[in-house]
C-alpha atoms as a PDB file:
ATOM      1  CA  UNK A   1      18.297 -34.768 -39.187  1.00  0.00           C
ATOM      2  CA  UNK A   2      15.051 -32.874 -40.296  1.00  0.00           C
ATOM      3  CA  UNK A   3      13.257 -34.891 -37.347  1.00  0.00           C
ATOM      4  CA  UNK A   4      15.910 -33.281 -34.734  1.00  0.00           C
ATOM      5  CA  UNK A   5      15.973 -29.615 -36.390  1.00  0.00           C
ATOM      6  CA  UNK A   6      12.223 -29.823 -36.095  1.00  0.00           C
ATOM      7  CA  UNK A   7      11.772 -31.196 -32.506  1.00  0.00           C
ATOM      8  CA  UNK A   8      14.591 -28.422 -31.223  1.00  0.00           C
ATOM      9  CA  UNK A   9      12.188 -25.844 -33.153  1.00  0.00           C
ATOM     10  CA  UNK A  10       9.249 -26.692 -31.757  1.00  0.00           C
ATOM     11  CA  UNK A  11      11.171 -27.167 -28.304  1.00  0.00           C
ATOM     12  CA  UNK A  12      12.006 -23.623 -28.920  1.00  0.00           C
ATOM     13  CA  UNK A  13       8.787 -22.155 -29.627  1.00  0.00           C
ATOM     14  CA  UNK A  14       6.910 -24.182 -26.519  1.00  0.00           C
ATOM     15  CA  UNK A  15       9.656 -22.649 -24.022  1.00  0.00           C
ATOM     16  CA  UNK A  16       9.655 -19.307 -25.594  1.00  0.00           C
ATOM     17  CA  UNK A  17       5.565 -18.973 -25.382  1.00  0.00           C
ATOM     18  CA  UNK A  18       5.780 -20.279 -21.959  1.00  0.00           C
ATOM     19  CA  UNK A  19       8.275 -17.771 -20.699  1.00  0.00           C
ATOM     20  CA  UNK A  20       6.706 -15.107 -22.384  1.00  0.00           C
ATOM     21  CA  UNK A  21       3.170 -16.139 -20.946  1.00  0.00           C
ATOM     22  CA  UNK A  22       4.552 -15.920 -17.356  1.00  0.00           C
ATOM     23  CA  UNK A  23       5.844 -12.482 -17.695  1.00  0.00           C
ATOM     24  CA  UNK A  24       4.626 -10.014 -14.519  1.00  0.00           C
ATOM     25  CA  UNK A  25       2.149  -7.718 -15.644  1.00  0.00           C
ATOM     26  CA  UNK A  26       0.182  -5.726 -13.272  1.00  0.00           C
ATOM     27  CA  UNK A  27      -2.820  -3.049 -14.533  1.00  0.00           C
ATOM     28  CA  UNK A  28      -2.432  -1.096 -11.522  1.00  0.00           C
ATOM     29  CA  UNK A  29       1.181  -0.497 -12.351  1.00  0.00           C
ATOM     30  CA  UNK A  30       2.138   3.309 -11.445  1.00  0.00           C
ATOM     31  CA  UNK A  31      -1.305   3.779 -10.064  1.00  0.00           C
ATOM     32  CA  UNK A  32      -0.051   4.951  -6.509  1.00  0.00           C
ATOM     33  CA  UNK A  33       2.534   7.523  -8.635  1.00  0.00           C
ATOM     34  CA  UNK A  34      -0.256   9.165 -10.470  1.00  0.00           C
ATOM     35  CA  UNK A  35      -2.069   9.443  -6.795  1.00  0.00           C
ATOM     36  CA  UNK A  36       0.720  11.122  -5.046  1.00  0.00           C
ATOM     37  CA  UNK A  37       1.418  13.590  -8.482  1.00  0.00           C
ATOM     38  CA  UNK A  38      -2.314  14.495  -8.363  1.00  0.00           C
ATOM     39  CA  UNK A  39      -2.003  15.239  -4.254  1.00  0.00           C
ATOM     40  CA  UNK A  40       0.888  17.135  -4.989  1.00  0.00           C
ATOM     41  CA  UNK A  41      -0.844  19.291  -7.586  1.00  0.00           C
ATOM     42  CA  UNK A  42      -3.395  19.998  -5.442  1.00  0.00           C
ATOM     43  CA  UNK A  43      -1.472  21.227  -2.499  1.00  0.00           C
ATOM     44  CA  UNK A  44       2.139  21.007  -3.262  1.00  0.00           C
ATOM     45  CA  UNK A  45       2.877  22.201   0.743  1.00  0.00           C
ATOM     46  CA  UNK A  46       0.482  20.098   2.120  1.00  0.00           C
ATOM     47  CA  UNK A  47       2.969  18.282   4.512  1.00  0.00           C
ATOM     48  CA  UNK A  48       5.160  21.274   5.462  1.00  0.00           C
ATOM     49  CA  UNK A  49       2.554  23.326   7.509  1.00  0.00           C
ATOM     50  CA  UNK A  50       3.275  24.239  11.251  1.00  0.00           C
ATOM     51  CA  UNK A  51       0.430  22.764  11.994  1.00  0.00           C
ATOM     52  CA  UNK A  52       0.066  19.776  14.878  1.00  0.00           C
ATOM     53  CA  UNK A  53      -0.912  16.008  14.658  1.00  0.00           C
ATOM     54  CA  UNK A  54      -4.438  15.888  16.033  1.00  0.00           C
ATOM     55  CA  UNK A  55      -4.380  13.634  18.949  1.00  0.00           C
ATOM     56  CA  UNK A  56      -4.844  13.080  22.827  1.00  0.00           C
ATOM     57  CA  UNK A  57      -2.267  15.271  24.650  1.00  0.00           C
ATOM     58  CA  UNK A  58      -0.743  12.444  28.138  1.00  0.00           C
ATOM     59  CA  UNK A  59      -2.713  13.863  30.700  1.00  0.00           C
ATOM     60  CA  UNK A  60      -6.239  13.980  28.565  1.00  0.00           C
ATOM     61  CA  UNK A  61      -5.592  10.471  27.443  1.00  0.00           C
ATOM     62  CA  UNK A  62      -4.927   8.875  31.349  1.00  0.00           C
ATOM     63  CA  UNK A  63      -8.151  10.664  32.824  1.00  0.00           C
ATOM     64  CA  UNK A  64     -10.228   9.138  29.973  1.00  0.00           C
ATOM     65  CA  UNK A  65      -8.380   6.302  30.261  1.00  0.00           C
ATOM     66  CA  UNK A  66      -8.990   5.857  34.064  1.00  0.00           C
ATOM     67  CA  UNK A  67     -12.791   7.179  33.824  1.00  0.00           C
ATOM     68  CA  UNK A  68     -13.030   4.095  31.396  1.00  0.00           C
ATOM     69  CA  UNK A  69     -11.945   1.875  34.399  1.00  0.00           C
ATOM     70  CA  UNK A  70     -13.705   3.221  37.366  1.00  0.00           C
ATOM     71  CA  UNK A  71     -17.191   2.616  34.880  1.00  0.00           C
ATOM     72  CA  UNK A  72     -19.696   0.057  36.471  1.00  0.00           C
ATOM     73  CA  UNK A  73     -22.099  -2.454  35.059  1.00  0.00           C
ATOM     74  CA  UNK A  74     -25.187  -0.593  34.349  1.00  0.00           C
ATOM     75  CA  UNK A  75     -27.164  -4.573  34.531  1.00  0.00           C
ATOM     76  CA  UNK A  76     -27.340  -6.386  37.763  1.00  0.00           C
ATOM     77  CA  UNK A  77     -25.320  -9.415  37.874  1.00  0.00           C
ATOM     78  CA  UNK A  78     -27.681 -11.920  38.555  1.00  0.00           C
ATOM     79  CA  UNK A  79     -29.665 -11.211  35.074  1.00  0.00           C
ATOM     80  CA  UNK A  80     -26.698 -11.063  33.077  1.00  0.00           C
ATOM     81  CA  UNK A  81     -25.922 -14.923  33.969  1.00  0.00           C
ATOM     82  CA  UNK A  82     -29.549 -15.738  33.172  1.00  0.00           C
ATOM     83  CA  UNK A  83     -29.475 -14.315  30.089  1.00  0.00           C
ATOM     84  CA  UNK A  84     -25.909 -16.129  29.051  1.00  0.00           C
ATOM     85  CA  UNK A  85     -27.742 -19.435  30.596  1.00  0.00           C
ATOM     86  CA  UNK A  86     -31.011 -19.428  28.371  1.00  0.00           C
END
C-alpha cells in the first residue's frame, strides 16, 4: 500500500513538473502594446490628418511604366552571348 501511495506521488509530481515546464512564455509579450502606446503619445492624431497616401497617381504610373518598355539594350547582342558563353 505504501509502494502504490508512493508511485501515484511521484506519478504526480513527474506530470505536474512536466506540465508546468511546457507552459507558453514569451519575453516579448506586450512588446507591440507598449510600441503603439509610445506612438500614440507622441502624436496622438497621427492617423487622422487630411493628408494623402504618397504614391504614383494612374496616368504617372503607365508613362513610366511604358518608358520602362520601349528601353533598349545599351550592349550589342553579339557580346552579351560571348560573355554568357566564356
Amino acid at each position: 500500500m505504501k509502494r502504490a501511495k508512493f508511485l501515484n506521488m511521484s506519478a504526480m509530481v513527474v506530470a505536474v513538473t512536466a506540465v508546468s515546464a511546457c507552459t507558453i512564455f514569451d519575453p516579448h509579450n506586450g512588446v507591440r502594446v507598449e510600441n503603439n502606446i509610445v506612438q500614440q503619445t507622441v502624436d496622438p492624431y497621427a492617423g487622422f490628418g487630411e493628408e494623402g497616401v504618397a504614391t504614383l497617381d494612374g496616368q504617372k504610373a503607365e508613362k513610366l511604366l511604358n518608358e520602362y518598355r520601349k528601353e533598349k539594350a545599351s550592349a550589342p547582342t553579339e557580346r552579351l552571348l560571348l560573355d554568357v558563353s566564356d
